[in-house]
Protein backbone atom coordinates (compact mmCIF):
# COMPACT_ATOMS: atom_id res chain seq x y z
CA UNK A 1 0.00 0.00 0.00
CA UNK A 2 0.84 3.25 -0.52
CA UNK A 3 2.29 4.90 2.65
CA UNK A 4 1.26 8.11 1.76
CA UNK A 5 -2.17 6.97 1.17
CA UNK A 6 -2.48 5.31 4.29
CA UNK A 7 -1.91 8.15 6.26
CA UNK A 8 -3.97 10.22 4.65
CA UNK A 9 -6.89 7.98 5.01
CA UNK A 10 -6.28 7.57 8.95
CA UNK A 11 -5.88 11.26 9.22
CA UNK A 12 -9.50 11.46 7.82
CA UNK A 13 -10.80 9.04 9.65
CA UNK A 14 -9.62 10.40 12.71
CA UNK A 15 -11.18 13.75 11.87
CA UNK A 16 -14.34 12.13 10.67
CA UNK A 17 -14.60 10.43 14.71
CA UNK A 18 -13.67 13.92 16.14
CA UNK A 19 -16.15 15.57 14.07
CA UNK A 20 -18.94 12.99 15.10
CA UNK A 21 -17.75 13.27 18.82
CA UNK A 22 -18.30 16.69 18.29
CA UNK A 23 -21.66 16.89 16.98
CA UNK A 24 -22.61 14.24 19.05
CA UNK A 25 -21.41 16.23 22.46
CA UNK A 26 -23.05 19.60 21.22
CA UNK A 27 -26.22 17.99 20.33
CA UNK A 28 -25.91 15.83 24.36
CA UNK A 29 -25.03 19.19 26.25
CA UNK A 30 -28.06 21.07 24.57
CA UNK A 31 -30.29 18.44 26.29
CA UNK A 32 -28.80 18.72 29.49
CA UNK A 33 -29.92 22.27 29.59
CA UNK A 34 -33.88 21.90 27.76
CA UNK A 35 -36.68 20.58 29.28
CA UNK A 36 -38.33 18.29 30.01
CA UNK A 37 -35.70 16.88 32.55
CA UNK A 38 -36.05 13.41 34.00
CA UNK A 39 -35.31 14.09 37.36
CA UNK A 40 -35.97 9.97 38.30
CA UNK A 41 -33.34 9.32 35.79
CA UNK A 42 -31.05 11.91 37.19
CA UNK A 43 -31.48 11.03 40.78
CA UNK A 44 -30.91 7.38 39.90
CA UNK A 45 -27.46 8.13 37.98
CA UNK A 46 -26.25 10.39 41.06
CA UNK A 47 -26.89 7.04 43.39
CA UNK A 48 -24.98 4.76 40.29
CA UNK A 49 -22.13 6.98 39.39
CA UNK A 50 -21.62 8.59 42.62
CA UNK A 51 -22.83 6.32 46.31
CA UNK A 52 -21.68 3.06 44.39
CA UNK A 53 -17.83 4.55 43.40
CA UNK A 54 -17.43 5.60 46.76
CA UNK A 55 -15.55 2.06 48.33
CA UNK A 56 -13.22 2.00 45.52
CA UNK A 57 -12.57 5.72 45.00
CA UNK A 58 -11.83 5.50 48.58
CA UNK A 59 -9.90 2.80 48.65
CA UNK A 60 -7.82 3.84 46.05
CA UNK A 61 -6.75 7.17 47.31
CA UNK A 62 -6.18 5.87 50.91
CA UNK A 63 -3.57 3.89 50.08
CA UNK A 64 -2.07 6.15 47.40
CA UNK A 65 -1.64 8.89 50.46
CA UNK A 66 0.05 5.96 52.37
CA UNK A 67 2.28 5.07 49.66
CA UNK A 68 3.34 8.46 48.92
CA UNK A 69 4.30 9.26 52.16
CA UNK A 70 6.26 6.81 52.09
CA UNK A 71 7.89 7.26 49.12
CA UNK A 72 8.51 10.99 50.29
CA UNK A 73 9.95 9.69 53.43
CA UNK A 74 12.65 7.91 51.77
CA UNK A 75 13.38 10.15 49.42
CA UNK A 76 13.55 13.36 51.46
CA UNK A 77 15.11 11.19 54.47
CA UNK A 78 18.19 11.81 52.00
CA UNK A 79 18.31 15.24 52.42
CA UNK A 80 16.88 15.72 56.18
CA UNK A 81 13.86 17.55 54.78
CA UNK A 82 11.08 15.16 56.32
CA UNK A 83 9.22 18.28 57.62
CA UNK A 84 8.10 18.56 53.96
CA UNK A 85 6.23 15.23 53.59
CA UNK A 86 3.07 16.77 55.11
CA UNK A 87 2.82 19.64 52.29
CA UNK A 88 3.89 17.34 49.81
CA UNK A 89 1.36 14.87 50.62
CA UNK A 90 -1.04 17.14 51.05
CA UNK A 91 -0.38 19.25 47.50
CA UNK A 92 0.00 15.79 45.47
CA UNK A 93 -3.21 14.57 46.49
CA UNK A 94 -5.81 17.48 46.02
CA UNK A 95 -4.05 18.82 42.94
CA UNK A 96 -3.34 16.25 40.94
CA UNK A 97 -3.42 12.38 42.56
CA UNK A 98 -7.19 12.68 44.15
CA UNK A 99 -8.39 14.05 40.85
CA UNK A 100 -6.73 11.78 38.03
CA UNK A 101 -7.06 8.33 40.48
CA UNK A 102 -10.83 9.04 41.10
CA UNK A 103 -11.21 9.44 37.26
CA UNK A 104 -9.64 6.90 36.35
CA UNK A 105 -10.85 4.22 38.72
CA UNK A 106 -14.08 5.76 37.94
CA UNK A 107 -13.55 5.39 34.23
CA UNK A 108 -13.38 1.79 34.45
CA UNK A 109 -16.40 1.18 36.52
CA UNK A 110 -19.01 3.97 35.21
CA UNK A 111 -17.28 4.29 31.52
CA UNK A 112 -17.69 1.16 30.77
CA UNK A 113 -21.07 0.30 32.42
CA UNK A 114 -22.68 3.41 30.68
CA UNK A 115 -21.15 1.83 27.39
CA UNK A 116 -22.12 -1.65 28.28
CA UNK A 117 -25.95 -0.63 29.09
CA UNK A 118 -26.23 2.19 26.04
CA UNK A 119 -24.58 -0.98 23.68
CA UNK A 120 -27.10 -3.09 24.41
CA UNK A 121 -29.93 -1.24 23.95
CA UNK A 122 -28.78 -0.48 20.55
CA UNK A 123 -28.41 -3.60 19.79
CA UNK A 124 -31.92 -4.76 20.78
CA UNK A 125 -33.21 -1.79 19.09
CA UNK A 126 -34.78 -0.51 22.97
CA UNK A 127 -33.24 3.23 22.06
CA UNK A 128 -35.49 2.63 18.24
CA UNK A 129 -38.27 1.86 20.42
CA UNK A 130 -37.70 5.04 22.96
CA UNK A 131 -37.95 7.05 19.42
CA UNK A 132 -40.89 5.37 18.42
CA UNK A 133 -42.71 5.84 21.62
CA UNK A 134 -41.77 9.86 20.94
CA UNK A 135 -39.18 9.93 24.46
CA UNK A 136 -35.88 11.78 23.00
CA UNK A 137 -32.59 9.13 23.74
CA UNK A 138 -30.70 12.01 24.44
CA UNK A 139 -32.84 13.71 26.55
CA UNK A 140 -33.92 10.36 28.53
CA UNK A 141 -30.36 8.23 28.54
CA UNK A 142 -27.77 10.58 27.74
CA UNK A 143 -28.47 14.18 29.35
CA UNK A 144 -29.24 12.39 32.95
CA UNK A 145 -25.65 10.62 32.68
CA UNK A 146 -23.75 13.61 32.16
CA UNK A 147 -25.87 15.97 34.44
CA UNK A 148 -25.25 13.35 37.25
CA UNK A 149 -21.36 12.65 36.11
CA UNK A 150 -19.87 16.46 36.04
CA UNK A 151 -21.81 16.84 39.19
CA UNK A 152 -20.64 13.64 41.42
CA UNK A 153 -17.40 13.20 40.27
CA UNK A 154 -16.26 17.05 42.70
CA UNK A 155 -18.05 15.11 45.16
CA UNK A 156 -15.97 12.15 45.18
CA UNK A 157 -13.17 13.81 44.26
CA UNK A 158 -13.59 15.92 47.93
CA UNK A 159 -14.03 12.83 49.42
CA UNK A 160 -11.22 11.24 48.21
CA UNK A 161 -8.53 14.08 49.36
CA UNK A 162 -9.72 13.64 52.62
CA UNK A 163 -9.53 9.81 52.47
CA UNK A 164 -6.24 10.16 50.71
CA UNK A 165 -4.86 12.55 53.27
CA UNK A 166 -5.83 10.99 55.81
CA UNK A 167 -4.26 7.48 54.94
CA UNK A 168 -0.42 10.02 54.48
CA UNK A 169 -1.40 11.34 57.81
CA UNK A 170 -1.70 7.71 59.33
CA UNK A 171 1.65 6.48 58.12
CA UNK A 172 3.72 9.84 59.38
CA UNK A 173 2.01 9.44 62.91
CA UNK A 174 2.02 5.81 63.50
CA UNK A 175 4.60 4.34 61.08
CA UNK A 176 7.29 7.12 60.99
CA UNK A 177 6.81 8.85 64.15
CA UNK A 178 5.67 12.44 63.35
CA UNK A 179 4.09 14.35 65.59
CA UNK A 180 0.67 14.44 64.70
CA UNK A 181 -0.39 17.96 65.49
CA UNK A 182 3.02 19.27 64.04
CA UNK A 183 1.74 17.32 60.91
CA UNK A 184 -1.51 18.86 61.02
CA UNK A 185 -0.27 22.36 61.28
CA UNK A 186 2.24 21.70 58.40
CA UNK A 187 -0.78 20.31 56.06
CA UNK A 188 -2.40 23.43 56.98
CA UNK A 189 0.19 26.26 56.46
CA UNK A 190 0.69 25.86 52.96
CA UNK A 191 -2.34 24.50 51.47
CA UNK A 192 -4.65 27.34 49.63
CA UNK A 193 -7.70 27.74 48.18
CA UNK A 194 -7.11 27.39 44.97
CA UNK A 195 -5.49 23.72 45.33
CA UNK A 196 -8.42 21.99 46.24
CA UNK A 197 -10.45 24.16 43.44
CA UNK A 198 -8.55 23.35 41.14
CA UNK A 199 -8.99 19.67 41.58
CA UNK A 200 -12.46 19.59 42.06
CA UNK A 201 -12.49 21.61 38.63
CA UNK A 202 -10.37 18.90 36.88
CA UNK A 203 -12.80 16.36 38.41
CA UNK A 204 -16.27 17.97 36.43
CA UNK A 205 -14.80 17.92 33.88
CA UNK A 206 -13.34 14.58 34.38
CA UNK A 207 -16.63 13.48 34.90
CA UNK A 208 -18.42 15.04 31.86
CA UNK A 209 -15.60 13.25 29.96
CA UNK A 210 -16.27 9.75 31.35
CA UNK A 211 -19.98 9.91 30.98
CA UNK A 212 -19.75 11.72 27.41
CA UNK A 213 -17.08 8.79 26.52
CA UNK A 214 -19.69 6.09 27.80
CA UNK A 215 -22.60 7.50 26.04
CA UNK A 216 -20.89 7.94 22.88
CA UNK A 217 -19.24 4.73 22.17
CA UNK A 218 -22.25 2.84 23.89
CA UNK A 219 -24.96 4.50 21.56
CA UNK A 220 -23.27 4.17 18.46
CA UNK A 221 -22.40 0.62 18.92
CA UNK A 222 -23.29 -1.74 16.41
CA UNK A 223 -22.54 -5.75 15.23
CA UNK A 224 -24.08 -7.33 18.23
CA UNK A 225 -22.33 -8.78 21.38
CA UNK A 226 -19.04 -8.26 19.72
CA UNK A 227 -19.66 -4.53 18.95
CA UNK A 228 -20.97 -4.22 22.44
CA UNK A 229 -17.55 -5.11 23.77
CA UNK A 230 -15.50 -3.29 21.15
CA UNK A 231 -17.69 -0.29 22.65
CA UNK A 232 -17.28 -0.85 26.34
CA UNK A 233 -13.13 -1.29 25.87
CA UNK A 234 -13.28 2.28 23.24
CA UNK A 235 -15.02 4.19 26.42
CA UNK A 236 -12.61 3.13 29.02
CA UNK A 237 -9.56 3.76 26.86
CA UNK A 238 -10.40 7.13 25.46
CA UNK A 239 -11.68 8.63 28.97
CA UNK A 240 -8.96 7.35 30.26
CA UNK A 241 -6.66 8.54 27.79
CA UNK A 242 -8.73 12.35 27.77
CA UNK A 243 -8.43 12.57 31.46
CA UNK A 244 -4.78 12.43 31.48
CA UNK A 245 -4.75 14.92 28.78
CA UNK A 246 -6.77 17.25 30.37
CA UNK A 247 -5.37 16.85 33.33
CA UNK A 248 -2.18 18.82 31.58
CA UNK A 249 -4.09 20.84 29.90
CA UNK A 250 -5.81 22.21 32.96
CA UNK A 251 -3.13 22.11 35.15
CA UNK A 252 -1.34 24.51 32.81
CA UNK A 253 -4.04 27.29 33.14
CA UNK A 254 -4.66 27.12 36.70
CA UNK A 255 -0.81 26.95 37.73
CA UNK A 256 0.80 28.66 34.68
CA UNK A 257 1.60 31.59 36.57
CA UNK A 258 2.55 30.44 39.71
C-alpha cells in the first residue's frame, strides 16, 4: 500500500470520529440544559455513578496517600527535609493524585457500564423503540448521565482528598513517628484555596468526559455482542486517555503563573 495513502486515510478518519464526537457532544449538552428533565433518571445516575464509586474511590486514594508518604519519606530522608512530607502529601493529592485516580478508577467502573448498558440497547433496538414511543434518547439516557457525572465526580473527588490525606497522615504518625499535630499544622500552612479548586475543577470535567465517553461509544455501537464489547473497551480507553490529557491541559491554566 501506498504509505502516503495510508496516512492520509487515517488522518481522515480520525477527523471524521472527532467531528462525530463533536456533533454528538453539542447535540448531548443542549439536552442537558432543555426541558423536560427526567429528574428519576437523574437522581438514579447520582446514586450509580456517585454512592456506588465511593468504596473503591476511597480505597484507592487511601492507600495512594500511604504510599506516597512513604515514598517521600525515603526520598527526602536523604536530604533531612522530612518536615516537607506533610505539604507534599497534602499538594500531590488534592491537585493532581485525588483528581486523576478518582477518574480513572471511575472510568473503568461507570465508563464502561454506561457503554455496556447504552450498547445493548442499541443492539436490541430498545433506544429505536424510545424514538418510536416519541421519548428523545438524548434527553432520557444521555443528558441524565452527564448531568449526574460532572456533578458527582467534585463530590468524590472531595471525598477522596480527605480519604487520601488521611491514609499520608496515618503512616507519618504511627509508622514514621511524626508528631501528629506538628503534621496537622504543616498540612495546613501551605495548602490554599485554589489547590483543592482546582482539583475539584479537573474532576467535572473529568466526569463530563467519562460519561460523554460512555454515552458515545455505547450508543453508536453496532454488530451485536461483539460490537458491544468493542464499545465498552473504546469508552474506558479514550476517557482514560482524555483525562490524562486534560489533566495537563488544565493544570497549565490554573498553575501557569505560579
Amino acid at each position: 500500500m501506498n504509505p502516503l495513502a495510508l496516512i492520509g486515510r487515517t488522518c481522515i478518519e480520525f477527523l471524521l470520529a472527532v467531528g462525530h464526537l463533536a456533533r454528538f457532544a453539542i447535540r448531548a449538552v443542549r439536552h442537558c440544559f432543555v426541558p423536560p428533565f427526567y429528574l428519576r433518571q437523574i437522581a438514579r445516575q447520582f446514586i450509580d455513578i456517585g454512592y456506588y464509586s465511593l468504596p473503591v474511590v476511597g480505597l484507592t486514594t487511601l492507600f495512594t496517600g500511604m504510599v506516597l508518604a512513604l515514598q517521600s519519606h525515603t526520598g527526602f530522608a536523604r536530604f533531612d527535609a522530612e518536615s516537607a512530607i506533610p505539604t507534599v502529601v497534602i499538594l500531590s493529592i488534592t491537585r493532581e493524585l485525588g483528581p486523576v485516580m478518582a477518574g480513572l478508577m471511575v472510568a473503568g467502573r461507570i465508563g464502561a457500564a454506561i457503554a455496556a448498558e447504552l450498547g445493548t440497547m442499541r443492539v436490541t433496538e430498545q433506544i429505536d423503540a424510545l424514538t418510536t414511543l416519541s421519548t428523545n434518547p438524548f434527553k432520557y439516557l444521555i443528558a441524565p448521565r452527564l448531568i449526574a457525572g460532572t456533578l458527582i465526580l467534585p463530590v468524590l473527588v472531595l471525598v477522596g482528598d480527605i480519604v487520601g490525606v488521611f491514609g499520608g497522615f496515618l503512616v507519618c504518625v504511627y509508622d514514621l513517628k511524626f508528631n501528629a499535630a506538628n503534621y496537622i499544622s504543616q498540612s495546613w500552612q501551605y495548602l490554599e484555596h485554589r489547590d483543592v479548586a482546582s482539583g475539584l475543577w479537573k474532576a467535572a470535567v473529568f466526569g463530563f468526559i467519562i460519561t460523554m465517553m460512555g454515552c458515545y461509544h455505547g450508543f453508536n455501537s453496532k454488530g451485536g455482542a461483539q460490537g458491544v464489547g468493542k464499545a465498552t473497551t473504546n469508552a474506558v480507553v479514550s476517557a482514560s486517555i482524555l483525562i490524562l490529557v486534560f489533566n495537563y491541559v488544565l493544570t497549565g491554566l490554573f498553575f501557569a503563573g505560579k
